[in-house]
Protein backbone atom coordinates (compact mmCIF):
# COMPACT_ATOMS: atom_id res chain seq x y z
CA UNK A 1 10.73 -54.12 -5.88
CA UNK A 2 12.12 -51.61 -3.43
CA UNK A 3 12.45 -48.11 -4.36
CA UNK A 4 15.50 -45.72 -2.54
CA UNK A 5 14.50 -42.07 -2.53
CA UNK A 6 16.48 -38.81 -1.98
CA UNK A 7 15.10 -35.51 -3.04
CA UNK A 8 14.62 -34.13 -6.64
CA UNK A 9 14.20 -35.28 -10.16
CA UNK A 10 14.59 -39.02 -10.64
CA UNK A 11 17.04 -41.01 -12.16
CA UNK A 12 15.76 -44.71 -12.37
CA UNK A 13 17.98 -48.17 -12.73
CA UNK A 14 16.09 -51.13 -13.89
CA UNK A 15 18.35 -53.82 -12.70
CA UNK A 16 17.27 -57.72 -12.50
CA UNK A 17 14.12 -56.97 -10.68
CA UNK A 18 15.24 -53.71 -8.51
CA UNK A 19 14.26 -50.57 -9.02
CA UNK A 20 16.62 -47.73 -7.60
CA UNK A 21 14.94 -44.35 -7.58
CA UNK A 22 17.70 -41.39 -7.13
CA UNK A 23 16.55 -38.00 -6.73
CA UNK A 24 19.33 -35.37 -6.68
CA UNK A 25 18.41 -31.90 -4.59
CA UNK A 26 16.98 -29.16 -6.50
CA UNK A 27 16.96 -27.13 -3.58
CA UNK A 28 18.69 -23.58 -3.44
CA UNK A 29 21.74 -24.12 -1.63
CA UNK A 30 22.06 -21.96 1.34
CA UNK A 31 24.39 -19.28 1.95
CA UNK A 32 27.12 -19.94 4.80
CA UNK A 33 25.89 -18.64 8.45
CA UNK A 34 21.83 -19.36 7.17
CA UNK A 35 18.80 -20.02 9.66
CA UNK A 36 16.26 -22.78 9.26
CA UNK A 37 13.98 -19.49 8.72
CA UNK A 38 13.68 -15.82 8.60
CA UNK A 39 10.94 -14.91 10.88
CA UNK A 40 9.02 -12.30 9.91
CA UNK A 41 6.10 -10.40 12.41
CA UNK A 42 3.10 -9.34 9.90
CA UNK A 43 1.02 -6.95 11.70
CA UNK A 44 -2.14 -5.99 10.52
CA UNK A 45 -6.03 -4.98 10.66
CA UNK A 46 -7.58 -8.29 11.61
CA UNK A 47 -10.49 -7.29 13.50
CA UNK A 48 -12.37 -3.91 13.72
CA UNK A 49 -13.73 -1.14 11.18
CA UNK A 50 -10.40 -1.14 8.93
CA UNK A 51 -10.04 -5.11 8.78
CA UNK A 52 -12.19 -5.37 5.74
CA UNK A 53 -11.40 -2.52 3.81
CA UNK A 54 -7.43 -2.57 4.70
CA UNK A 55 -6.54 -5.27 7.01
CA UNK A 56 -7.71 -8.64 5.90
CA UNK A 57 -6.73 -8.32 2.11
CA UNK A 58 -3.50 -6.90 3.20
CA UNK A 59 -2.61 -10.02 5.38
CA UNK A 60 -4.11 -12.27 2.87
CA UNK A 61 -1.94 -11.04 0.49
CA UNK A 62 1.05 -11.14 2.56
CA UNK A 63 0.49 -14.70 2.93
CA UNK A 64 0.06 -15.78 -0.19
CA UNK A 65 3.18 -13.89 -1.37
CA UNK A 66 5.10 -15.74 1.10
CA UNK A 67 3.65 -18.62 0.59
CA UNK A 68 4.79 -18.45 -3.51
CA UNK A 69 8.23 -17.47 -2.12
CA UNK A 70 8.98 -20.42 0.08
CA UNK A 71 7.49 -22.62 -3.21
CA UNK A 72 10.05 -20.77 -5.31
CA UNK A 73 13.13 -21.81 -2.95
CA UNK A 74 12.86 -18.68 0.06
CA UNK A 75 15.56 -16.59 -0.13
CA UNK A 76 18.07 -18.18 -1.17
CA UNK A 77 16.94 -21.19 0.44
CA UNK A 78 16.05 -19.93 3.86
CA UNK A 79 12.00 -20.51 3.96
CA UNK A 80 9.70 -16.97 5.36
CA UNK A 81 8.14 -18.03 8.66
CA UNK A 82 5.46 -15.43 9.52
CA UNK A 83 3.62 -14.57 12.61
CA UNK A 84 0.59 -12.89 12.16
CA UNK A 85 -0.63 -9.78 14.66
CA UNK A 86 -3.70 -7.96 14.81
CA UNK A 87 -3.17 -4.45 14.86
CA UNK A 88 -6.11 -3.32 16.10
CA UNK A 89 -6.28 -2.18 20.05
CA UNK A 90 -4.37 0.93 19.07
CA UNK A 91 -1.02 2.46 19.36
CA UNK A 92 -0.14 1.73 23.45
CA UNK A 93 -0.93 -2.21 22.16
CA UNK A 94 0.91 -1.85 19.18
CA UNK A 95 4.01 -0.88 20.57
CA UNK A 96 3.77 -3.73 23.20
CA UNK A 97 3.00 -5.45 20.77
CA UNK A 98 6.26 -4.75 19.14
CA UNK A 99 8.29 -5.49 21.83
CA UNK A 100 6.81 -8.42 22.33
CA UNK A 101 7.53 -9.67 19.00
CA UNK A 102 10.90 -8.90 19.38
CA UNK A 103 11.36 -10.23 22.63
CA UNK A 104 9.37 -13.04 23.22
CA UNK A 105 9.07 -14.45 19.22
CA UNK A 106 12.54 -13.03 18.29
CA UNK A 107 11.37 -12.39 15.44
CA UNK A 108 14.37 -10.97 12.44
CA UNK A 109 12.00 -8.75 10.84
CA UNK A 110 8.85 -6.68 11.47
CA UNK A 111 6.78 -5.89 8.67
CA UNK A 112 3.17 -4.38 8.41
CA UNK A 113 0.92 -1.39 9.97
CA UNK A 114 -2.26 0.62 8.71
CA UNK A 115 -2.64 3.03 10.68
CA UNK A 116 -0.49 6.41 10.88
CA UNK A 117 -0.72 6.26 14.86
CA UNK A 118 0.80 2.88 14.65
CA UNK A 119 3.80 3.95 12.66
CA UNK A 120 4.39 6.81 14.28
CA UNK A 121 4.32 4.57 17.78
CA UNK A 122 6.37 2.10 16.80
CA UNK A 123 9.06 3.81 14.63
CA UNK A 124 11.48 5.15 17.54
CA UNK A 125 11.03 1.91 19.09
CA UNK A 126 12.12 -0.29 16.27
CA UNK A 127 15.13 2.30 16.22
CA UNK A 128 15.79 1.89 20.80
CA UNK A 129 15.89 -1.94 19.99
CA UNK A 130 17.63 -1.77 16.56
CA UNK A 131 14.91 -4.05 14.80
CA UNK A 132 14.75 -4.39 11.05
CA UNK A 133 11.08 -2.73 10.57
CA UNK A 134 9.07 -2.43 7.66
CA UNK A 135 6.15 -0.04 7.30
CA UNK A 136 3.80 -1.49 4.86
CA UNK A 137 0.85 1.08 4.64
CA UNK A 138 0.58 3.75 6.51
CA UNK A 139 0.41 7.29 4.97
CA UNK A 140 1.86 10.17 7.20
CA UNK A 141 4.81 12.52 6.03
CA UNK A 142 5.36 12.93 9.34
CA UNK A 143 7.43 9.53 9.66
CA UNK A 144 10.61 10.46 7.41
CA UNK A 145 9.99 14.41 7.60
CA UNK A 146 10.22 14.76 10.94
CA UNK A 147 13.11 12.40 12.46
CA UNK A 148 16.01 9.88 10.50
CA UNK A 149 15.82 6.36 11.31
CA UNK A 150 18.25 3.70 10.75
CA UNK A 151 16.13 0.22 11.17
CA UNK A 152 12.98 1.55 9.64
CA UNK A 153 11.97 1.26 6.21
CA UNK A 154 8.67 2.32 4.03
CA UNK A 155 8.07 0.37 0.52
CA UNK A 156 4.95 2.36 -0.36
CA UNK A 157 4.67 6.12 -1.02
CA UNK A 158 3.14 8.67 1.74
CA UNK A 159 -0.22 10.24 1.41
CA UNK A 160 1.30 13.37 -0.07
CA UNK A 161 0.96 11.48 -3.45
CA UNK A 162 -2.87 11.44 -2.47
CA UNK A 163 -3.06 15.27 -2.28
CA UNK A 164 -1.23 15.70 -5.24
CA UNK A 165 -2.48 13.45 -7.46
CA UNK A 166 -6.34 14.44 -6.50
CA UNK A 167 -5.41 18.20 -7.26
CA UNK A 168 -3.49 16.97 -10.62
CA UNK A 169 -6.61 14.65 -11.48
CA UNK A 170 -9.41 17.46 -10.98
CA UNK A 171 -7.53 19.91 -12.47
CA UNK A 172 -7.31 17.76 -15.46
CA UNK A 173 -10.96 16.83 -15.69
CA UNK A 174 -12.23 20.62 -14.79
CA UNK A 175 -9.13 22.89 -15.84
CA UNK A 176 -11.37 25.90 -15.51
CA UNK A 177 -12.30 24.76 -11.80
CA UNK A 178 -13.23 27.99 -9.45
CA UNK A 179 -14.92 26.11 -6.21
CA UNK A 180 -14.20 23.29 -4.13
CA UNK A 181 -15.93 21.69 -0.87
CA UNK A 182 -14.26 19.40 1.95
CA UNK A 183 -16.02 17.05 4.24
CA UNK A 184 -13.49 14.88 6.03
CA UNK A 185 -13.42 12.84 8.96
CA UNK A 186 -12.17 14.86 12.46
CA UNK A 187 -8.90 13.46 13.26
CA UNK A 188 -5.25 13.38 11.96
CA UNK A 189 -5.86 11.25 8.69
CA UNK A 190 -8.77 13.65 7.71
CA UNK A 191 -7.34 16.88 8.65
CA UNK A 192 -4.08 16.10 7.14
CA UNK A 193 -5.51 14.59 3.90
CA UNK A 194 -7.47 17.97 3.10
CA UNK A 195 -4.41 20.11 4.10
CA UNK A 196 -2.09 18.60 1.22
CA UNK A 197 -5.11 18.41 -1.25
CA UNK A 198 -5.99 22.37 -0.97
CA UNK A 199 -2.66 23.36 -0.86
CA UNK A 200 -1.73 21.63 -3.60
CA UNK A 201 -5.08 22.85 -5.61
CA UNK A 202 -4.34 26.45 -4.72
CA UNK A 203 -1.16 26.26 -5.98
CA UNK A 204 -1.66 24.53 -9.04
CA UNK A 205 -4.55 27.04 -9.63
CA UNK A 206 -4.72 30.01 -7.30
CA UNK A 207 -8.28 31.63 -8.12
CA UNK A 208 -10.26 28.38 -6.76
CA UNK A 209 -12.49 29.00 -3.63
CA UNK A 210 -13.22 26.69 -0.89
CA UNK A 211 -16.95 27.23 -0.69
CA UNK A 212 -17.29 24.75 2.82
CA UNK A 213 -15.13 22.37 4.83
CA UNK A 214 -16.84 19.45 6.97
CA UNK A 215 -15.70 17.69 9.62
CA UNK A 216 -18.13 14.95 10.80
CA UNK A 217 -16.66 12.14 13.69
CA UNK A 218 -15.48 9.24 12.89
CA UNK A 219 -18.12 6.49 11.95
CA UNK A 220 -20.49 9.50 12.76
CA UNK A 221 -22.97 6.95 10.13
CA UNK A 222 -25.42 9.79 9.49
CA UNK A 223 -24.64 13.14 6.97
CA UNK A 224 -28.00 14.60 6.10
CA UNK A 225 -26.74 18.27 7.37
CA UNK A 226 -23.38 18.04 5.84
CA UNK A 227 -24.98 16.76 2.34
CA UNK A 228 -27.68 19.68 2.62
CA UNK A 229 -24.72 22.38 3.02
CA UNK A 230 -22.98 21.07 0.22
CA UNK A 231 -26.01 20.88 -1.62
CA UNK A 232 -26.59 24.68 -0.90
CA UNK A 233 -22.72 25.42 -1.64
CA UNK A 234 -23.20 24.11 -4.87
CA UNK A 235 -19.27 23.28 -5.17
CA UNK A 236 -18.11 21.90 -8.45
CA UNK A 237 -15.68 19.29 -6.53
CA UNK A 238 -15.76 17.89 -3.00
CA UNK A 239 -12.88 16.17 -1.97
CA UNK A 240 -13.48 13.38 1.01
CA UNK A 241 -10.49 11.47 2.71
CA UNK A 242 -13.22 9.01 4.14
CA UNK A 243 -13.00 5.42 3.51
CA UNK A 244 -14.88 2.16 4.59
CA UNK A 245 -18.28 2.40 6.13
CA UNK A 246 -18.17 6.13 6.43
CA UNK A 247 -17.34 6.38 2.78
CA UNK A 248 -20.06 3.86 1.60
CA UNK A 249 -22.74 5.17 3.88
CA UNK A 250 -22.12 8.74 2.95
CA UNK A 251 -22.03 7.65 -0.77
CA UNK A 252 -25.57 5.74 -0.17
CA UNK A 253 -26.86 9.12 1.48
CA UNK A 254 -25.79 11.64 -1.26
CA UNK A 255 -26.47 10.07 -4.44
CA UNK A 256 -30.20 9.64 -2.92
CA UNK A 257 -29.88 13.40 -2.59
CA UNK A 258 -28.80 14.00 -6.09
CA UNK A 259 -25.20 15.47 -5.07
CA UNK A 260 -23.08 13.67 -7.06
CA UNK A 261 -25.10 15.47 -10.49
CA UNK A 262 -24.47 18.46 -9.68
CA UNK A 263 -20.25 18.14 -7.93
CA UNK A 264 -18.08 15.80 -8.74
CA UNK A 265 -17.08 13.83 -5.81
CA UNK A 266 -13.48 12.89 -5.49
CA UNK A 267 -11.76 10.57 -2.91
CA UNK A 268 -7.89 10.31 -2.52
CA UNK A 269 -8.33 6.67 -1.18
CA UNK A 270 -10.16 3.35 -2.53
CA UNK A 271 -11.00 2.31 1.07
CA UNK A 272 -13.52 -0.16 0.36
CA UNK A 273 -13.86 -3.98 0.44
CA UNK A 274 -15.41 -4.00 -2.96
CA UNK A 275 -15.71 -1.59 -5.55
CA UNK A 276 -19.31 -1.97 -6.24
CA UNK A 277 -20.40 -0.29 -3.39
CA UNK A 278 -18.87 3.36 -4.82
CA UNK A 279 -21.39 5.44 -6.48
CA UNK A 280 -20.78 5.67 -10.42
CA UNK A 281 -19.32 8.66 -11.47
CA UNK A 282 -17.22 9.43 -8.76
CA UNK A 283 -13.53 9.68 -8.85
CA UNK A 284 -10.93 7.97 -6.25
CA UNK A 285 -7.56 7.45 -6.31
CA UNK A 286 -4.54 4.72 -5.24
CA UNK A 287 -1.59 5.48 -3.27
CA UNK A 288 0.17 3.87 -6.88
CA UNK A 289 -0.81 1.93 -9.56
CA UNK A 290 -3.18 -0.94 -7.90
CA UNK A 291 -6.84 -0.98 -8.26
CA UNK A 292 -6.89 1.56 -10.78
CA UNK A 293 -4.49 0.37 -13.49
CA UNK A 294 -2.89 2.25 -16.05
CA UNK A 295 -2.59 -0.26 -19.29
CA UNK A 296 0.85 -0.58 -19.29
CA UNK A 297 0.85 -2.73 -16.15
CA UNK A 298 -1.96 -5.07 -16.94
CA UNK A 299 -0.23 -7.39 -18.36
CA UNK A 300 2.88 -7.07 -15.88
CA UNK A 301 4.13 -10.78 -14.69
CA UNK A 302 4.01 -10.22 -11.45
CA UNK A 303 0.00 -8.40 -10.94
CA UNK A 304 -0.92 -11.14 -12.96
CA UNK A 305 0.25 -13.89 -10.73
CA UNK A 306 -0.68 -11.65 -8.05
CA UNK A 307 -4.06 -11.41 -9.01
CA UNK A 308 -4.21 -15.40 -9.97
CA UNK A 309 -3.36 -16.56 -6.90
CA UNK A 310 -5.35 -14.01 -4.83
CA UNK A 311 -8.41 -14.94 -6.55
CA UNK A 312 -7.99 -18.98 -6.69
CA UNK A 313 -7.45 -18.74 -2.88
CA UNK A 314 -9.79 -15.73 -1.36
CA UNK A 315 -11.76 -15.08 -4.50
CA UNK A 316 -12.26 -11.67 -6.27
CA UNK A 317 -14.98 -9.89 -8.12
CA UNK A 318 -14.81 -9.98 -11.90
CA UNK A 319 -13.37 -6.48 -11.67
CA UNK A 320 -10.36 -8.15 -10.24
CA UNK A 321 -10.56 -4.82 -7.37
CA UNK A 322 -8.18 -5.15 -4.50
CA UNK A 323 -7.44 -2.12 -2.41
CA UNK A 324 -4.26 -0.90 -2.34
CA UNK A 325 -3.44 -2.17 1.03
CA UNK A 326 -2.83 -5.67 -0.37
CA UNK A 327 -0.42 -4.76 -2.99
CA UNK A 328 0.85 -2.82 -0.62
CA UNK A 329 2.02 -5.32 1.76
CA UNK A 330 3.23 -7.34 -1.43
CA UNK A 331 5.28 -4.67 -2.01
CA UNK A 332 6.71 -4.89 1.33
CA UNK A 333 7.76 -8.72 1.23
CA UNK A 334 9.32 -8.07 -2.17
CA UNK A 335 11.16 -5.31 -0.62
CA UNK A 336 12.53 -7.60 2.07
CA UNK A 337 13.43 -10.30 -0.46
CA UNK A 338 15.42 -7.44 -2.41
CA UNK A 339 17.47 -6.01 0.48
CA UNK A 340 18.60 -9.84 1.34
CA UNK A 341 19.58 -11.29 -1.62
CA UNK A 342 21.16 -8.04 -2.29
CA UNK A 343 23.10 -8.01 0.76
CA UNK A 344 23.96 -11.72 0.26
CA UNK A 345 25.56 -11.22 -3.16
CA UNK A 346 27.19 -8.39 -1.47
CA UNK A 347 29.27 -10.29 1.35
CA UNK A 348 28.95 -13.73 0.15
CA UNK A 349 27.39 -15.31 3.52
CA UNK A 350 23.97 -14.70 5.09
CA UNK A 351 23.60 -10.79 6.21
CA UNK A 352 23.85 -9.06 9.16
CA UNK A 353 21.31 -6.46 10.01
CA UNK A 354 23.38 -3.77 9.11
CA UNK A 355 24.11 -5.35 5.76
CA UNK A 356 20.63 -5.56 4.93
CA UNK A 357 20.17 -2.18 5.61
CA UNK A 358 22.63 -1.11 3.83
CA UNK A 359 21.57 -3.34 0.73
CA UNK A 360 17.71 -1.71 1.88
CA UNK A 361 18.98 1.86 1.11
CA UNK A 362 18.13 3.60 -1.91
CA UNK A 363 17.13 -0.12 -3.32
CA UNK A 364 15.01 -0.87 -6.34
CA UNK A 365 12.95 -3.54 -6.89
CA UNK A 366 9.98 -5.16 -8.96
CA UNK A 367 6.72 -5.67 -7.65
CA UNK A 368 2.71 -6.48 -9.23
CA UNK A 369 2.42 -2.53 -9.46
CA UNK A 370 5.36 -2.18 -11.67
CA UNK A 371 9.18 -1.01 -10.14
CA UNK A 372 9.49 0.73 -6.93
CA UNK A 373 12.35 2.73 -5.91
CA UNK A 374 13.37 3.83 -2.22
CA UNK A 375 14.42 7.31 -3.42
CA UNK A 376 13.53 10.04 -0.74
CA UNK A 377 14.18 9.85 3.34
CA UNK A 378 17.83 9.37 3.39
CA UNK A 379 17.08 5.91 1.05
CA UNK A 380 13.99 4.81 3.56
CA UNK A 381 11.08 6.02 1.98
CA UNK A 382 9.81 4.34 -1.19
CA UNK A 383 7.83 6.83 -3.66
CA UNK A 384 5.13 5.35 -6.38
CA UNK A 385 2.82 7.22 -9.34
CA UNK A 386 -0.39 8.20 -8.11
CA UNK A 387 -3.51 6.94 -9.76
CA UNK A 388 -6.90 8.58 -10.50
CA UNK A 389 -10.04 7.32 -11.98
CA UNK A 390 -14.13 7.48 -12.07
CA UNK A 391 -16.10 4.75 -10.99
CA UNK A 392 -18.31 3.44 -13.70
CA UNK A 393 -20.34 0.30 -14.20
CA UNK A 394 -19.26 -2.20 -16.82
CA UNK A 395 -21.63 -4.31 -18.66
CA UNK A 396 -19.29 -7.15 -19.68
CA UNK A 397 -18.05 -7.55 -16.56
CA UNK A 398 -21.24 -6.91 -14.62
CA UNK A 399 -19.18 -4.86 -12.19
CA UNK A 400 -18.37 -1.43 -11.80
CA UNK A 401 -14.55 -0.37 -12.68
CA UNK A 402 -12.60 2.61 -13.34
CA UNK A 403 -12.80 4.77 -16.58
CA UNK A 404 -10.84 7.76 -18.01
CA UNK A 405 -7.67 6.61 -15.40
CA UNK A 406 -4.87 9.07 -15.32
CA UNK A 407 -1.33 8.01 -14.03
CA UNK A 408 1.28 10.87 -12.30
CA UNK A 409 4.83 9.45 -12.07
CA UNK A 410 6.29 9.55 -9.29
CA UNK A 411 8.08 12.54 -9.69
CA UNK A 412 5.41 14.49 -10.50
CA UNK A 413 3.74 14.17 -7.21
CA UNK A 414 6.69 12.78 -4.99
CA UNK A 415 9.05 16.11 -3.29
CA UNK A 416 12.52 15.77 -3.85
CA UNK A 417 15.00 13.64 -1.12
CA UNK A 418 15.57 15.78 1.61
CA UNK A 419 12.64 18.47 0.99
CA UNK A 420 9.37 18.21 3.29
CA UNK A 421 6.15 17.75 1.52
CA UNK A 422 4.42 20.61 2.53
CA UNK A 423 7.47 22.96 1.50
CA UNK A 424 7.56 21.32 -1.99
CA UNK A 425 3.90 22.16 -2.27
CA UNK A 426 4.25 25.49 -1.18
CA UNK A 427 7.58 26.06 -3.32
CA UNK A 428 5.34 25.23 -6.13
CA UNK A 429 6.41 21.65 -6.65
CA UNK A 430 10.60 22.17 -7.61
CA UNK A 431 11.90 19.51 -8.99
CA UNK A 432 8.51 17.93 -10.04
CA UNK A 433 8.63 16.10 -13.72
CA UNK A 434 4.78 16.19 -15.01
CA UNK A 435 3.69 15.14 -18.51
């Protein structure tokens, strides 16, 4: 017997001792003008401090995501083809970086970056070399707010939604609230992170006092005098913007102390590698609905086969905690799969840049946190709910998870298109839509 094979389901002729196998093409035909591949530069954390907290879990999850795209046809039959960068080395490397992935791997897209310093580096370049560029994580207003770009795009809220939300959240649990405390790490993420938090507090609720404000170094490892002068403040929050060993070190140190029974202790960031390491009882929050879930999305499609897939290949604790820097860059691919299949059906043929921008603008689209929606930066700047909850320890589970989670839509804690976060703070929040 001989068998003849093409590609796709089988149609089989039995005649007088030969076997014919047919298979007809299931494949997505290709739109007219197609590559073999869209090429796609994935930068991220893959070595250093933020790798495990931010980095790894974001590339992991970029990969897999592609991955179950190319299984499910590409886009539109073209295939992802990404090339992994480490972005640690800092901003000067970055933007080489950057031009070297544009240059030298000719890459069509570039997606990715953690840090603010990144973005902000590499922003005006992707704009001198007109380079599709997708910012998958990084927080600061200061990307949209302060200049208009054309080839750069952000899928994820910024850290204003962090501020926000932790005021809304603390409010909520302590509506009588009168003092507050700060300790924060000494550079631009810190300092910024307590800025929009206080303002935001004040404003919400005038009379509280700030009883302290901290500013250790970066992985300064050791806080017995800032946890004594909090412990002598006797504030009844503290709000922290630190994340990854600083946060779990400083977390070890305190609870030792007793701190955490007399203030609640609220972060605006789960920056950890796993959840268990957070001190029960304290509160954190997501940059949008990820770790901490509301129930609405739990049984979403696409968090489920998120989560599936994430924990067959990398594994995850039976808390099922990612931070939000993996959904984050999820959200990213998605984003890029939107603007081109929107643009296809648009002009009928594979895109030019400018067509996928165009499609990128003011574009909606699905993701495993529920729908996101580019509404604010001239269409560039994605905005998400902000999500708040305390860590406690689950028996079942034999993990610790969140408890009494609170949700703020996006509106509530994103400022209108075209308004500057600090001025729709200070405006007392126009335009906001709370429950």
């Amino acid at each position: 017997m001989r068998c003849l094979k093409k590609r796709a389901v089988s149609l089989v002729i039995l005649l007088t001792g030969l076997v014919l196998c047919v298979e007809f093409s299931s494949a997505v035909a290709r739109p007219q003008g197609a590559p073999e591949t869209l090429k796609v530069g994935v930068v991220a954390f893959l070595s250093g401090p933020a790798s495990g907290p931010f980095g790894v879990p974001s590339k992991n999850a970029a990969q897999l995501w592609i991955d179950k795209i190319n299984r499910e046809g590409g886009i539109e039959g073209v295939k992802i083809e990404p090339v992994f960068i480490d972005e640690a080395g800092g901003t000067d490397r970055q933007v080489s970086e950057f031009r070297r992935l544009v240059y030298d791997e000719r890459v069509d897209v570039v997606l990715g970056y953690i840090s603010s310093a990144s973005c902000l580096g590499v922003a005006p370049v992707a704009e001198e070399l007109q380079q599709l560029t997708i910012l998958a994580d990084c927080g600061t207003v200061r990307v949209f707010e302060e200049r208009s770009y054309r080839y750069v795009f952000r899928t994820h809220a910024h850290t204003v939604i962090d501020g926000v939300g932790a005021a809304r959240y603390v409010l909520a649990l302590k509506p009588q609230l009168k003092t507050v405390a700060g300790i924060n790490q000494d550079y631009a993420w810190g300092r910024d992170s307590w800025d929009i938090f206080i303002r935001a507090l004040q404003r919400l609720k005038p009379d509280v006092k700030v009883v302290t404000t901290l500013w250790p170094k970066l992985f300064a490892g050791e806080y017995t005098a800032e946890i004594s002068k909090l412990l002598q403040a006797e504030p009844e929050v503290i709000f922290t913007s630190f994340w990854g060993g600083d946060l779990i070190t400083f977390m070890q140190q305190a609870e030792a102390r007793g701190l955490f029974r007399r203030s609640l202790f609220v972060s605006n960031n789960t920056g950890l590698d796993d959840l268990n390491d957070a001190a029960a009882g304290v509160a954190f929050g997501s940059r949008g609905p990820h770790a901490i879930v509301p129930p609405e999305l739990e049984n979403h499609p696409l968090r489920k086969a998120f989560l599936t897939l994430y924990k067959e290949r990398f594994g995850l604790a039976p808390n099922l905690y990612l931070p939000h820097g993996a959904y984050h860059y999820v959200q990213a691919v998605q984003g890029l799969k939107a603007a081109y299949e929107k643009a296809i059906k648009a002009v009928g043929r594979w895109p030019k840049p400018e067509e996928v921008i165009r499609a990128f603008e003011y574009a909606e689209f699905d993701t495993p946190s529920g729908p996101i929606k580019l509404a604010i930066g001239k269409g560039h700047q994605a905005i998400e709910p902000a999500a708040y909850g305390l860590v406690t320890f689950d028996a079942q589970l034999g993990a610790k998870t969140f408890t009494q989670v609170q949700t703020f839509s996006a509106p509530c804690v994103n400022p209108p298109d075209g308004m500057a976060s600090l001025d729709w703070i200070d405006q007392g929040f126009p335009g906001a839509k709370c429950p």
